[in-house]
Protein backbone atom coordinates (compact mmCIF):
# COMPACT_ATOMS: atom_id res chain seq x y z
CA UNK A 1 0.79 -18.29 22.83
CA UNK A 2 -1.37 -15.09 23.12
CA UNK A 3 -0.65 -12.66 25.98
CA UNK A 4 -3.64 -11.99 28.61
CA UNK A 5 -4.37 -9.10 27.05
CA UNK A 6 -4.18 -10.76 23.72
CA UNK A 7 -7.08 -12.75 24.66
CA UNK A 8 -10.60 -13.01 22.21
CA UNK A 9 -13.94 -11.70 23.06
CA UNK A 10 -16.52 -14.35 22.36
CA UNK A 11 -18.11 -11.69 20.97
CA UNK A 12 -17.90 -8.07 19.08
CA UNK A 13 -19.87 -6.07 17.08
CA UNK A 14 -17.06 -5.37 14.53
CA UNK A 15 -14.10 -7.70 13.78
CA UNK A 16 -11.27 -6.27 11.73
CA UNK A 17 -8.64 -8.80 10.21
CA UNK A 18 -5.65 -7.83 9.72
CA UNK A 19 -3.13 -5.00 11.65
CA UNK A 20 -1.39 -3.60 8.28
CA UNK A 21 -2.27 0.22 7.45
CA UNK A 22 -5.63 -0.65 6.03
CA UNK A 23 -6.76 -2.52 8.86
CA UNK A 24 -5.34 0.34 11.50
CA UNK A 25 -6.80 3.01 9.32
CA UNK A 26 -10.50 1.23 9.24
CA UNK A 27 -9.69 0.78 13.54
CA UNK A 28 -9.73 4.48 13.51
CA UNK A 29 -11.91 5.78 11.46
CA UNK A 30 -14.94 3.34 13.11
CA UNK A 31 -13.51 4.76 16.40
CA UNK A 32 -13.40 8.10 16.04
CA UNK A 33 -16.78 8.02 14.36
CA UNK A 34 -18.46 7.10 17.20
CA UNK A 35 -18.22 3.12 17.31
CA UNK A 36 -16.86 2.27 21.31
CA UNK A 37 -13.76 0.93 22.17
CA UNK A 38 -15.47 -2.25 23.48
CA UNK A 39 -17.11 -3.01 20.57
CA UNK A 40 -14.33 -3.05 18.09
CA UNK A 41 -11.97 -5.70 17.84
CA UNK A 42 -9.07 -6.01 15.13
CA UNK A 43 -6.78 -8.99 15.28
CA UNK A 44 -3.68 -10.09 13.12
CA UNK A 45 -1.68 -13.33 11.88
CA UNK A 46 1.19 -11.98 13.58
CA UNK A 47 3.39 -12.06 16.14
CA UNK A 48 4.68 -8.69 15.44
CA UNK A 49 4.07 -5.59 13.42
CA UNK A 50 5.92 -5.79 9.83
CA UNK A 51 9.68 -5.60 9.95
CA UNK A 52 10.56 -4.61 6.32
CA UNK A 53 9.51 -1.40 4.86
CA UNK A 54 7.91 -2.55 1.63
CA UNK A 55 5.76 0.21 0.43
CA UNK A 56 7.03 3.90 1.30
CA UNK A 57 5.30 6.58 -0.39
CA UNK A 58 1.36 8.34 0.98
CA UNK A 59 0.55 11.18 -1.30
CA UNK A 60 -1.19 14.37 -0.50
CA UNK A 61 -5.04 12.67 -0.77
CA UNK A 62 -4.24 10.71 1.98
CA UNK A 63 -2.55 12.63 4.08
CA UNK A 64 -5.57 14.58 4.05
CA UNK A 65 -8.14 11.74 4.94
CA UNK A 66 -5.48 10.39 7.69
CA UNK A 67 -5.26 14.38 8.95
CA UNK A 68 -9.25 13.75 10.17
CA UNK A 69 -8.27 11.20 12.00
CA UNK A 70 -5.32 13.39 13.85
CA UNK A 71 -2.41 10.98 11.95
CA UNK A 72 -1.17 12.93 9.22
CA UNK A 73 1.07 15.53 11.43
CA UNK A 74 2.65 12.36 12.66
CA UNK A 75 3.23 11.01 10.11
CA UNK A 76 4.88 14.09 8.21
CA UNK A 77 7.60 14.33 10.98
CA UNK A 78 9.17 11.27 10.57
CA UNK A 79 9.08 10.92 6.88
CA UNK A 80 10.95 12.78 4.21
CA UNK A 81 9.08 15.33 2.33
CA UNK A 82 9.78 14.05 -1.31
CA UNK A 83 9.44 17.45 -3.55
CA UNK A 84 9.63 15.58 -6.89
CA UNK A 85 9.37 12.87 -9.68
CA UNK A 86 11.74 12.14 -12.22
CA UNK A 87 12.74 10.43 -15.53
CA UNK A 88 15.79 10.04 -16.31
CA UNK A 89 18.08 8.17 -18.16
CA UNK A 90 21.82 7.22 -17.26
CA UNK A 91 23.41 10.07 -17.49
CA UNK A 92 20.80 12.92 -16.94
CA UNK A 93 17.55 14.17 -16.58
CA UNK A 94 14.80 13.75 -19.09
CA UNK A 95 11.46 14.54 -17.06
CA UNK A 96 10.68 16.37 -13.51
CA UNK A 97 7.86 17.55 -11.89
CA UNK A 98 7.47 19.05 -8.99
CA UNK A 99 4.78 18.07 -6.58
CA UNK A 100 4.82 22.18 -5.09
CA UNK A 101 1.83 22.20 -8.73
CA UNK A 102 -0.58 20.81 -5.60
CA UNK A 103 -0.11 23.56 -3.43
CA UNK A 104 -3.83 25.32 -4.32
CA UNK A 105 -5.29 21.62 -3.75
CA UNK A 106 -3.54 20.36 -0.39
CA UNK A 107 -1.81 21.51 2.56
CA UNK A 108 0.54 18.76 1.80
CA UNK A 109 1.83 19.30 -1.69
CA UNK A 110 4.49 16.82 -1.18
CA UNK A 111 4.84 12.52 -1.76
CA UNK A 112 5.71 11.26 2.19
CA UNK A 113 8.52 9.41 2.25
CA UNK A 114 8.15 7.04 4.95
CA UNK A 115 8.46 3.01 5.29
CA UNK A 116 5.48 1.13 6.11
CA UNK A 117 6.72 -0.15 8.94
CA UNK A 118 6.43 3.13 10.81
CA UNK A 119 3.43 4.20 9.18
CA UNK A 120 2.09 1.09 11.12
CA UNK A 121 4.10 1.88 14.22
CA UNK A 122 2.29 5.91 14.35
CA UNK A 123 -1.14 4.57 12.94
CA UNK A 124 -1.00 1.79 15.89
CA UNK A 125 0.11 3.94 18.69
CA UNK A 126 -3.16 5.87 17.81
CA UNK A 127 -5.16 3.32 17.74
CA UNK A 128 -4.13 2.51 21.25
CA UNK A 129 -4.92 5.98 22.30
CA UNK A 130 -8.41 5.43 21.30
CA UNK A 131 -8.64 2.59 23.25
CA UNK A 132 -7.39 -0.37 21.35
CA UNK A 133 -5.22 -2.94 21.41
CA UNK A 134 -4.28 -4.70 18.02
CA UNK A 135 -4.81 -8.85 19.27
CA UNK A 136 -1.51 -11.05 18.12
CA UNK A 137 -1.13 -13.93 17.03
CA UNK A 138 -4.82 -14.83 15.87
CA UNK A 139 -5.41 -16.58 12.25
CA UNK A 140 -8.90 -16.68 10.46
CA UNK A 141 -9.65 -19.73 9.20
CA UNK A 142 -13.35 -19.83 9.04
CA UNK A 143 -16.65 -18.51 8.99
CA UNK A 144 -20.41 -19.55 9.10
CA UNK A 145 -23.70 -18.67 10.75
CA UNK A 146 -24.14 -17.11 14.01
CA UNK A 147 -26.64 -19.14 15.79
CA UNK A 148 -30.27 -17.88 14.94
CA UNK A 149 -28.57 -15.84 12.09
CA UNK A 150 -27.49 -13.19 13.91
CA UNK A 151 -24.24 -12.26 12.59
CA UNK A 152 -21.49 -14.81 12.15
CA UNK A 153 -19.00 -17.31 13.79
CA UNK A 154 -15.31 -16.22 12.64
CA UNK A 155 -12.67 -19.41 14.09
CA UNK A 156 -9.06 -19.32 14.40
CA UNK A 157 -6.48 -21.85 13.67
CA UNK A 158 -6.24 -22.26 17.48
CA UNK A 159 -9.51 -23.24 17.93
CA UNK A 160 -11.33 -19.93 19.29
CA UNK A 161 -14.61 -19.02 17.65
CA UNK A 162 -15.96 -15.33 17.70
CA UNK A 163 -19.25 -13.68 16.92
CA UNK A 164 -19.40 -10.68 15.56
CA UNK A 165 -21.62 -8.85 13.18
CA UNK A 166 -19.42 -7.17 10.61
CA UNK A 167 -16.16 -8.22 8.99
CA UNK A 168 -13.75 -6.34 7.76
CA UNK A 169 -11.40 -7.58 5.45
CA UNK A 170 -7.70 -5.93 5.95
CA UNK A 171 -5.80 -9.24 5.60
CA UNK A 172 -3.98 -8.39 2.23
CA UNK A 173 -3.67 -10.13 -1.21
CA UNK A 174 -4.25 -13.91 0.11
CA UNK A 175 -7.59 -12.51 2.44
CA UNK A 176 -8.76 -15.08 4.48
CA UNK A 177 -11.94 -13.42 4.39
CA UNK A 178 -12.74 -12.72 0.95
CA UNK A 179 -12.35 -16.48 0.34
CA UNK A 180 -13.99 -17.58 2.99
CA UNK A 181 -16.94 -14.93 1.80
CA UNK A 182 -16.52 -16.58 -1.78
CA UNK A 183 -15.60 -13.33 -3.22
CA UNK A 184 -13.81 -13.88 -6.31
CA UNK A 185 -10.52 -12.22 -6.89
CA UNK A 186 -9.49 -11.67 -10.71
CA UNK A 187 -7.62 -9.45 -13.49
CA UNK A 188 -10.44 -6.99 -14.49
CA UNK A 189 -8.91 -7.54 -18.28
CA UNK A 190 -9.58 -11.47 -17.67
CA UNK A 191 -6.05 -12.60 -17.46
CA UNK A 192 -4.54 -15.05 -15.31
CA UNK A 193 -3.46 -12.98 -12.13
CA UNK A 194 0.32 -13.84 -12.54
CA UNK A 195 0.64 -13.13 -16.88
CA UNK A 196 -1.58 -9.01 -15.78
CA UNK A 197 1.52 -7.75 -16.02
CA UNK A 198 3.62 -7.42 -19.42
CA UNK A 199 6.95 -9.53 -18.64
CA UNK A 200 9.58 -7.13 -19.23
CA UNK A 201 8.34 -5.73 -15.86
CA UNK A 202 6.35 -8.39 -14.46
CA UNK A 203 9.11 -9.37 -11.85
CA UNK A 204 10.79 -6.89 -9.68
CA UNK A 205 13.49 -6.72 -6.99
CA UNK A 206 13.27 -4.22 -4.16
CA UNK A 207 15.93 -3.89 -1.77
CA UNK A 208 16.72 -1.63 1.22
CA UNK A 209 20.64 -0.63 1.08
CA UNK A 210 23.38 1.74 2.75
CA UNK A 211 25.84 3.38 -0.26
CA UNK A 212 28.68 5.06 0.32
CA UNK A 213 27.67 8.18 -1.33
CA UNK A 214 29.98 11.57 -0.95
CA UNK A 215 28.35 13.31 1.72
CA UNK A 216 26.87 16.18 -0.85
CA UNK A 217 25.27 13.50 -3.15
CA UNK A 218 23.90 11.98 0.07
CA UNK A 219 22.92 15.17 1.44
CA UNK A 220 20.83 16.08 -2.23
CA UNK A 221 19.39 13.04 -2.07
CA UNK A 222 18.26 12.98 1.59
CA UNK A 223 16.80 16.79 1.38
CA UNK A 224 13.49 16.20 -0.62
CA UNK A 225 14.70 14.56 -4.17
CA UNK A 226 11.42 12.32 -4.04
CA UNK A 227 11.14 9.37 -6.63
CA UNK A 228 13.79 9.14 -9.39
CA UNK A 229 13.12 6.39 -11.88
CA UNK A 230 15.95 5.56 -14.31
CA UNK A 231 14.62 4.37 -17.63
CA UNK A 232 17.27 2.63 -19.64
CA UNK A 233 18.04 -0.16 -22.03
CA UNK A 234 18.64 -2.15 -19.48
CA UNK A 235 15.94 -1.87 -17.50
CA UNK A 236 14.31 0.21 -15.56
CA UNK A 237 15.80 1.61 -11.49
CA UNK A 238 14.17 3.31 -8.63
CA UNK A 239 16.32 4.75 -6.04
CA UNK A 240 14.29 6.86 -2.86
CA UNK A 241 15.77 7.89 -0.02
CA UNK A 242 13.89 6.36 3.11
CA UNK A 243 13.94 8.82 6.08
CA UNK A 244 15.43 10.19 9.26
CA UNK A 245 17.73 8.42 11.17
CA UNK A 246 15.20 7.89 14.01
CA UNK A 247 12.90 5.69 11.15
CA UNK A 248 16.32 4.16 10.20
CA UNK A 249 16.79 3.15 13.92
CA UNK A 250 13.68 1.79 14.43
CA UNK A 251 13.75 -0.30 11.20
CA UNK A 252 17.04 -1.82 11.34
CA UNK A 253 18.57 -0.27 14.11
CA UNK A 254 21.07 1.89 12.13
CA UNK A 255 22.08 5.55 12.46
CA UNK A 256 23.08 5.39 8.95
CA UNK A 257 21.15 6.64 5.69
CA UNK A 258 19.26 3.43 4.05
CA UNK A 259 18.16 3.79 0.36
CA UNK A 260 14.82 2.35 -1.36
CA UNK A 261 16.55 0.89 -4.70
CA UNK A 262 14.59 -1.56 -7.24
CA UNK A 263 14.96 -2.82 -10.80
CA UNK A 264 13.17 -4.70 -13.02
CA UNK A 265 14.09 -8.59 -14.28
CA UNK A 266 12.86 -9.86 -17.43
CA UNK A 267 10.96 -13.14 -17.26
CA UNK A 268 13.08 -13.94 -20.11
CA UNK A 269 16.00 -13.94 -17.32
CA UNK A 270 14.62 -16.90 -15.64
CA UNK A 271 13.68 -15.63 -11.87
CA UNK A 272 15.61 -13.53 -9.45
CA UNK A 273 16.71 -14.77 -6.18
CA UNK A 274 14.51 -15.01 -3.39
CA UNK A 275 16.61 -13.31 -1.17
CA UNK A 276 19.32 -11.36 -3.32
CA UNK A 277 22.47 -10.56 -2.37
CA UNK A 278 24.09 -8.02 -2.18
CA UNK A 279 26.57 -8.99 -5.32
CA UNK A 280 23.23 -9.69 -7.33
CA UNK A 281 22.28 -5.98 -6.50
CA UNK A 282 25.28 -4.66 -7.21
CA UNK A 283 25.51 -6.01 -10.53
CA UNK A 284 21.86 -4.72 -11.46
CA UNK A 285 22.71 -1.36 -10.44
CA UNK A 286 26.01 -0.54 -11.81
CA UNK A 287 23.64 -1.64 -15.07
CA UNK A 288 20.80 0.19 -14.87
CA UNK A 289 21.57 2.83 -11.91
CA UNK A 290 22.45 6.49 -13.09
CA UNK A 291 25.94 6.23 -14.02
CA UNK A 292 27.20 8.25 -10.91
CA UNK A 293 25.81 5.30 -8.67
CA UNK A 294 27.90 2.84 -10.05
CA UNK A 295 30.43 0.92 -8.86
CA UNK A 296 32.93 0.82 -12.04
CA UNK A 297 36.02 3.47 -11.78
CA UNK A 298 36.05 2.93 -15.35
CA UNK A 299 32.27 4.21 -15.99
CA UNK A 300 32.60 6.52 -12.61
CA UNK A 301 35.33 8.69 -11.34
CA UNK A 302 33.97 8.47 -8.10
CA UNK A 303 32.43 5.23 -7.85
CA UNK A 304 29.56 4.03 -4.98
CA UNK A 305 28.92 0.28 -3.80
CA UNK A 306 26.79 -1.08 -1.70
CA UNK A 307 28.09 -1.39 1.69
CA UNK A 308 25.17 -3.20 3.63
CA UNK A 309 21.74 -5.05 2.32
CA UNK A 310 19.55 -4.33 5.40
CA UNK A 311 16.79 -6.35 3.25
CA UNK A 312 16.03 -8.01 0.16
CA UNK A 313 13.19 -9.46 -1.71
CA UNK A 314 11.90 -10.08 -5.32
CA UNK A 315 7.86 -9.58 -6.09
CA UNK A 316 5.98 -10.35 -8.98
CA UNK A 317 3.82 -6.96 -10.20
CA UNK A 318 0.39 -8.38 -10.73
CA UNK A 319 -3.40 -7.07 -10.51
CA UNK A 320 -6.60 -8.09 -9.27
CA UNK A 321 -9.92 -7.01 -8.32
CA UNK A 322 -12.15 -8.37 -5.99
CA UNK A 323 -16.09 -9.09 -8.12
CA UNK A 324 -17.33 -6.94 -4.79
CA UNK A 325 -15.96 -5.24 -1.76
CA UNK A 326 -19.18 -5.73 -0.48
CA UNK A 327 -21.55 -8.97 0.89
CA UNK A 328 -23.89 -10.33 3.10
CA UNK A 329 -21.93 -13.32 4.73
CA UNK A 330 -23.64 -16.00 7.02
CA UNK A 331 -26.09 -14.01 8.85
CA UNK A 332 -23.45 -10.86 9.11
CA UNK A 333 -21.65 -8.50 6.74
CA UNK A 334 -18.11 -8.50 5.31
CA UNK A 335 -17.04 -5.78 3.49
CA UNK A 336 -12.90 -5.72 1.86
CA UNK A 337 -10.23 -3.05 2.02
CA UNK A 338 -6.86 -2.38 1.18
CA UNK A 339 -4.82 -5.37 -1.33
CA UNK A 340 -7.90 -7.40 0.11
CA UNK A 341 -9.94 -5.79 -2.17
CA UNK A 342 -7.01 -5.06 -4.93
CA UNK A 343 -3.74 -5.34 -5.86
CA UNK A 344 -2.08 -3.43 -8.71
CA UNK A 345 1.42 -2.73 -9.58
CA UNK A 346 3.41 -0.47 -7.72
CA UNK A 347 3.74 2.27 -10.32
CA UNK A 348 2.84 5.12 -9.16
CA UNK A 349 2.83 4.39 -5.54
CA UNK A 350 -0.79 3.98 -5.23
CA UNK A 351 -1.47 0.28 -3.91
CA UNK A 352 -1.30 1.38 -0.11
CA UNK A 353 -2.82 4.70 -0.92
CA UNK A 354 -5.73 3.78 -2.10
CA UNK A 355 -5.93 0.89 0.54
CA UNK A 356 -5.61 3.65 3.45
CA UNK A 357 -8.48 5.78 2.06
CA UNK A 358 -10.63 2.52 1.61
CA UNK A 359 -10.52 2.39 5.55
CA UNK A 360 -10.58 5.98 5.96
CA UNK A 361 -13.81 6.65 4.31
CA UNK A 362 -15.51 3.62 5.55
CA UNK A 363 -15.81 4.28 9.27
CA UNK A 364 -18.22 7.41 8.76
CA UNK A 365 -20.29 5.21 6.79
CA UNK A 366 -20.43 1.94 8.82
CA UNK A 367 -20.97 3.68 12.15
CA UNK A 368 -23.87 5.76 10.72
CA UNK A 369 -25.20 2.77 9.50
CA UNK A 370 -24.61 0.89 12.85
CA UNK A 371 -26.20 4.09 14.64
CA UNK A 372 -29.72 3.95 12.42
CA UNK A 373 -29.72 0.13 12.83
CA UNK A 374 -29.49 0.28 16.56
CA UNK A 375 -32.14 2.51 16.39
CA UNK A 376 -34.85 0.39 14.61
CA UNK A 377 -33.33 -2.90 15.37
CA UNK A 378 -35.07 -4.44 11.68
CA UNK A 379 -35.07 -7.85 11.84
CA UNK A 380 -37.46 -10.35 9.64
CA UNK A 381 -37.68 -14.16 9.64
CA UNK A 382 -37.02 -15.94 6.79
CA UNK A 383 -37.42 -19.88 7.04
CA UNK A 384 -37.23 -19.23 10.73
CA UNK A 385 -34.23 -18.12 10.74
CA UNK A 386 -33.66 -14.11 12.10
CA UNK A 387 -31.99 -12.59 9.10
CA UNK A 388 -30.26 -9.19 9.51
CA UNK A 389 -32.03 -7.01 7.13
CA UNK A 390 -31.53 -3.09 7.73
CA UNK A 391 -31.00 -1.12 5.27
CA UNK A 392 -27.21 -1.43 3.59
CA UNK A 393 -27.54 0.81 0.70
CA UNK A 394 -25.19 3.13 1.97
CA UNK A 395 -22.59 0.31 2.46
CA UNK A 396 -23.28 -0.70 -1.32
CA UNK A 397 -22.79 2.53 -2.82
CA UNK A 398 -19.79 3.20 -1.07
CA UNK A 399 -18.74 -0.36 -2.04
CA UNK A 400 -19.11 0.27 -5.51
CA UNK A 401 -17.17 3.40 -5.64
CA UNK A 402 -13.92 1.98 -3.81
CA UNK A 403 -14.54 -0.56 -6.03
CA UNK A 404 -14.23 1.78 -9.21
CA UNK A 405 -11.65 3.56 -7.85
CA UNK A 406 -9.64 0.04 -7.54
CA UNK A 407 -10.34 -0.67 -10.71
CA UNK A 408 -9.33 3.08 -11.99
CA UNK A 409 -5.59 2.31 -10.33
CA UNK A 410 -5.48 -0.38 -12.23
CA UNK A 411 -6.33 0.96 -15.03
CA UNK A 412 -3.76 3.43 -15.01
CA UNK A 413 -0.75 1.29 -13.59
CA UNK A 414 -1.03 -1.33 -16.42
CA UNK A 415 -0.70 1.99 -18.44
CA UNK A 416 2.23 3.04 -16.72
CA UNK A 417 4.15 -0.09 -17.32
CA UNK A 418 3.53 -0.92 -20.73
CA UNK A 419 5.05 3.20 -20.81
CA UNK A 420 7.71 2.19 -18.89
CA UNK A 421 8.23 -1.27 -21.09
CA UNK A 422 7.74 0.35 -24.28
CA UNK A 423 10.15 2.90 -23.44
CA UNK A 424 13.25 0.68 -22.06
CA UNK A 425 13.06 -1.29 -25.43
CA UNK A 426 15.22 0.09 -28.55
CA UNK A 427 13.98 2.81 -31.10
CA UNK A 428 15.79 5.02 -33.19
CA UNK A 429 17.39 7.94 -32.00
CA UNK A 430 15.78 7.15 -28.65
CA UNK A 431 12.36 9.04 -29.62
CA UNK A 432 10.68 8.40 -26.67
CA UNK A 433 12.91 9.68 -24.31
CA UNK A 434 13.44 12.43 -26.78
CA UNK A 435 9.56 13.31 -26.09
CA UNK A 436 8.83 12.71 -22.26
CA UNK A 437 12.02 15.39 -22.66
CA UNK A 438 9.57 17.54 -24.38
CA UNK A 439 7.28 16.81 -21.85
CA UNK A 440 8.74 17.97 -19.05
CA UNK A 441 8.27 22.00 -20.84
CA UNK A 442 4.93 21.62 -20.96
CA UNK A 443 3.59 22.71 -17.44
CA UNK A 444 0.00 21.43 -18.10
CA UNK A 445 1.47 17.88 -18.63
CA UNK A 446 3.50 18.36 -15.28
CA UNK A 447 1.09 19.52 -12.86
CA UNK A 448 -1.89 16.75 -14.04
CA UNK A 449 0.49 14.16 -13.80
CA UNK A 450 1.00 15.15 -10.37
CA UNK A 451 -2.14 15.89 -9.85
CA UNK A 452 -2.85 12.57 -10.37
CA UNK A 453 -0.09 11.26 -8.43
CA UNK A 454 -1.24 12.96 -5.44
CA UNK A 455 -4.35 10.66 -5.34
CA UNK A 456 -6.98 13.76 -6.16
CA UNK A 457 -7.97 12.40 -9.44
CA UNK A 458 -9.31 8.92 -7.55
CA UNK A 459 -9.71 9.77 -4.15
């Protein structure tokens, strides 16, 4: 049962669905471009804010958008600032960079380490310090003409009905809206959303774990490390540490240092566990972990376990595109952002990225566009119904862009992983390493890959 305050408007000028980073982001940026308070409404699904961390990494390019917005600073002092990337295989190093090669591009030349769910938590407390309130629990589950065409009737699954004139689409991968708009939702290489993805790393578990690490290897890891990827023949390993204690705390209530770890499991494997445990995770790791991770005396003089599985869950690494980010819908507007719009795999770390500065360049844009509608209120008639017809080509073109940047990511994350797949199979004398070895001498290669990372390259 919704709260008082909790309560729906019958009526708003701009609805935003969905309370994830996206959604908050595109709350903010309307606001602080000028839209009021009053006329803003964003509403989630949920009773609460997320409660797992699930994506953990905002790069330099959106850092800076979020910085506009006064977010970034906030951000930055509860997250860990991750210096690095590296390759390596079990036993040591084969590739680093350094993401210091931004410095003459950014005033953050560093990947964020920080869980999503306080990126929400900081991005929501601002939003309530520009005057709104995020509206729980409220679930779209339809949408048709306003009555005389002017804008549109969004419903809930409790029976409320809202008008408003533009909807934004922040719901994630299973939008509500962009299938109640009739927006299609497909692999831009026209394969079946779930086979996008070659199957040697098309399923994935993630896992959020306390080891009992020395306190010097805990210490190295916990002091800027960044991503380290372990690429070997069984597999592939990702281990990030996740934060202060305080972003601990509020997570999962722990003081104690919590670790980002994921592996790959080939579909040939049959399907991980829903849910692993922590014996499942154990097992994975002591295979495909750097061998001072694992848990074997026999492999590691000084051997780490698990000691607690704060959370667990396995994901399938897919990608889609929506046909348009942009459409007229039932007398009003929708326009999509965020995995609404497009999902990718997570290499890289650029599916929430590139969701957040979506939102973050859209507010400029919609509340100018707002602003010179308001001003010539253009309306025609059309059948005899009043049709909303001012002037959207801004909205379009800045559509189409986020559009072709979505479709850039995923571009260049279905490269990644058919790297990353090509590379964990067998070759002789382990060429491949041998050259991303080479690689990481050549300081060109370095500093455009992070470039890249970083989010400049498709901002």
């Amino acid at each position: 049962m919704a709260q008082a305050n909790d309560m729906l408007p019958t009526e708003t000028q701009i609805l935003v669905v969905g309370a994830g980073p996206s959604g908050l982001t595109a709350a903010i940026s309307l606001i602080c471009n000028g839209i009021k308070p009053a006329d803003l409404t964003i509403v989630d699904c949920l009773e609460k804010g997320g409660n797992t961390s699930r994506a953990i990494a905002i790069h330099a390019a959106t850092l800076e958008d979020l910085d506009a917005y006064d977010c970034a600073s906030r951000l930055v002092d509860l997250g860990i600032k991750g210096s690095s990337w590296t390759i390596s295989n079990r036993s040591s190093t084969i590739f680093q960079t350094s993401f210091k090669y931004n410095a003459p591009y950014t005033k953050f030349p560093f990947v964020l380490i920080l869980e999503q769910t306080a990126t929400e938590h900081v991005l929501e407390e601002r939003l309530k310090e520009l005057g709104v309130q995020v509206k729980r629990p409220w679930r779209v589950v339809g949408m048709k003409d306003g009555e005389g065409g002017k804008g549109m009737d969004v419903s809930f699954e409790s029976g409320e009905t809202m008008r408003a004139k533009y909807v934004i689409g922040a719901d994630g991968a299973r939008s509500a809206v962009r299938q109640l708009a009739g927006i299609n939702f497909t692999d831009p290489d026209g394969k079946s959303i779930d086979d996008s993805v070659d199957d040697h790393v098309a399923q994935m578990v993630i896992a959020d774990v306390c080891l009992s690490l020395p306190e010097k290897q805990a210490s190295e890891l916990a002091t800027g490390s960044g991503v380290n990827i372990t690429i070997s023949g069984g597999g592939m390993f990702l281990l990030i540490p996740l934060g202060k204690p305080a972003v601990s705390e509020l997570l999962y209530n722990s003081s104690e240092p919590v670790y980002r770890v994921g592996f790959n499991i080939p579909r040939a494997l049959g399907q991980p566990p829903s849910t692993p445990s922590l014996e499942y995770i154990q097992s994975n790791l002591d295979m495909q972990a750097p061998l001072e991770l694992c848990s074997d005396p026999k492999i590691n003089p000084n051997p780490v376990k698990i000691t607690k599985v704060l959370w667990s869950t396995r994901y399938r690494t897919r990608s889609a595109l929506a046909d348009v980010f942009f459409k007229r819908v039932h007398g009003g507007i929708v326009f999509l952002v965020g995995d609404a719009a497009h999902i990718h795999s997570p290499a890289g770390g650029q599916g929430m990225n590139l969701g957040l500065r979506d939102a973050a360049g859209l507010g400029p844009i919609l509340a100018e566009h707002i602003r010179v509608t308001e001003k010539i209120h253009a309306t025609t008639t059309i059948d005899g119904q009043a049709e909303f017809v001012a002037d959207t080509t801004a909205l379009e073109t800045y559509a189409a862009s986020r559009r072709e940047r979505g479709l850039n990511n995923i571009q260049l994350t279905k490269r990644l992983m058919r790297i990353v797949g090509f590379v964990m199979k067998p070759h002789l004398f382990n060429w491949p390493l041998w050259l991303l070895s080479f690689f990481s001498h050549v300081r060109m290669i370095k500093s455009v890959l992070v470039y890249r990372l970083g989010g400049f390259s498709n901002r």
